[in-house]
Protein backbone atom coordinates (compact mmCIF):
# COMPACT_ATOMS: atom_id res chain seq x y z
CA UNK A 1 79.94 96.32 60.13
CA UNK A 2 77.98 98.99 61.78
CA UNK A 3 76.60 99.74 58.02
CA UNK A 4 74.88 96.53 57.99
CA UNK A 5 72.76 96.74 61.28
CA UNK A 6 72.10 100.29 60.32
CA UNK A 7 70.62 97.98 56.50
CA UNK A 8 69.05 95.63 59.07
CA UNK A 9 67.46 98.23 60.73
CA UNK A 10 66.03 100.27 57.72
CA UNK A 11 64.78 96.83 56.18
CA UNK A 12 62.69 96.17 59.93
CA UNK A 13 61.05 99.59 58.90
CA UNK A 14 60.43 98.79 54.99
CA UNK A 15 56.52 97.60 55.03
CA UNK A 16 56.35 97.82 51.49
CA UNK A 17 58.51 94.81 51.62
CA UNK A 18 56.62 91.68 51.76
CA UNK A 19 57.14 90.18 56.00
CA UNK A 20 58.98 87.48 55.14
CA UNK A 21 61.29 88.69 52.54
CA UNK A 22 61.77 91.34 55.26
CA UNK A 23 62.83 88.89 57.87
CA UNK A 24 65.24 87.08 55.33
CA UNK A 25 67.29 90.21 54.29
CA UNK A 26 67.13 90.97 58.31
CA UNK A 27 68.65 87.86 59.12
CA UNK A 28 70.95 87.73 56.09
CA UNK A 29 72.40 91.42 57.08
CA UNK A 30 72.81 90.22 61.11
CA UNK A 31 74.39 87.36 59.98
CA UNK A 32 76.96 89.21 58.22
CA UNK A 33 77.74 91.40 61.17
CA UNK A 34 77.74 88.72 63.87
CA UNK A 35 80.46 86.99 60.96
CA UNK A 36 82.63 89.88 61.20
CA UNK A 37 81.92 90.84 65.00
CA UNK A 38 83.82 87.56 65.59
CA UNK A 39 86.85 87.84 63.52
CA UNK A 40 85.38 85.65 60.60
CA UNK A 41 86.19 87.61 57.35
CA UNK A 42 83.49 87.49 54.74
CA UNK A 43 84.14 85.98 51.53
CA UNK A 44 84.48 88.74 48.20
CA UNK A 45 81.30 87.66 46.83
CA UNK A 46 79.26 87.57 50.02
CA UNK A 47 80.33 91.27 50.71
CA UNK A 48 79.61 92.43 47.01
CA UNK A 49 75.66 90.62 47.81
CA UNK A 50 75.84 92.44 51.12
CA UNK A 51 76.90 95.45 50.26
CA UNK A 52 74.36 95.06 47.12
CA UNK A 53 71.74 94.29 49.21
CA UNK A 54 72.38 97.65 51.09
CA UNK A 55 72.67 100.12 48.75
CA UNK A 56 68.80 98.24 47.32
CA UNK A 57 67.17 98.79 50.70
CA UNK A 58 68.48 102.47 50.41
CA UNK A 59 67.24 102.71 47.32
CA UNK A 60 63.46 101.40 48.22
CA UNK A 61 63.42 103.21 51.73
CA UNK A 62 64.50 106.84 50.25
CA UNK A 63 61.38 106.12 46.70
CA UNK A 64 58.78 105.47 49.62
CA UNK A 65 59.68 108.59 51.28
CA UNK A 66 59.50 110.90 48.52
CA UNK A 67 56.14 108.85 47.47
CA UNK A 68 54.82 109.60 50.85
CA UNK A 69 55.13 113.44 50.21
């Protein structure tokens, strides 16, 4: 749970991102964690996207950082 604000987070800070597709994955990723905050298991497939979703905003944040060096 904690993973996915910590994905919300990084995708608030991803400008190369387009704003709205930035505020989508936001919401989709708080949405998630308020689900599970309040007992609501997520479904298989939702936590593959999720989880999917994370490991893709990693993957962006960590090429513009070595492109900014």
């Amino acid at each position: 749970m904690r993973g996915y604000q910590q994905a919300a987070d990084l995708a608030g800070t991803l400008h190369e991102l387009p704003s709205c597709l930035r505020s989508a994955v936001v919401h989709v990723l708080t949405a998630a964690r308020v689900e599970l905050s309040n007992g609501r298991p997520l479904p298989i497939e939702v936590r593959r996207a999720v989880t999917h979703l994370q490991q893709a905003l990693t993957e962006i944040h960590d090429a513009a950082r070595q492109h900014a060096r």
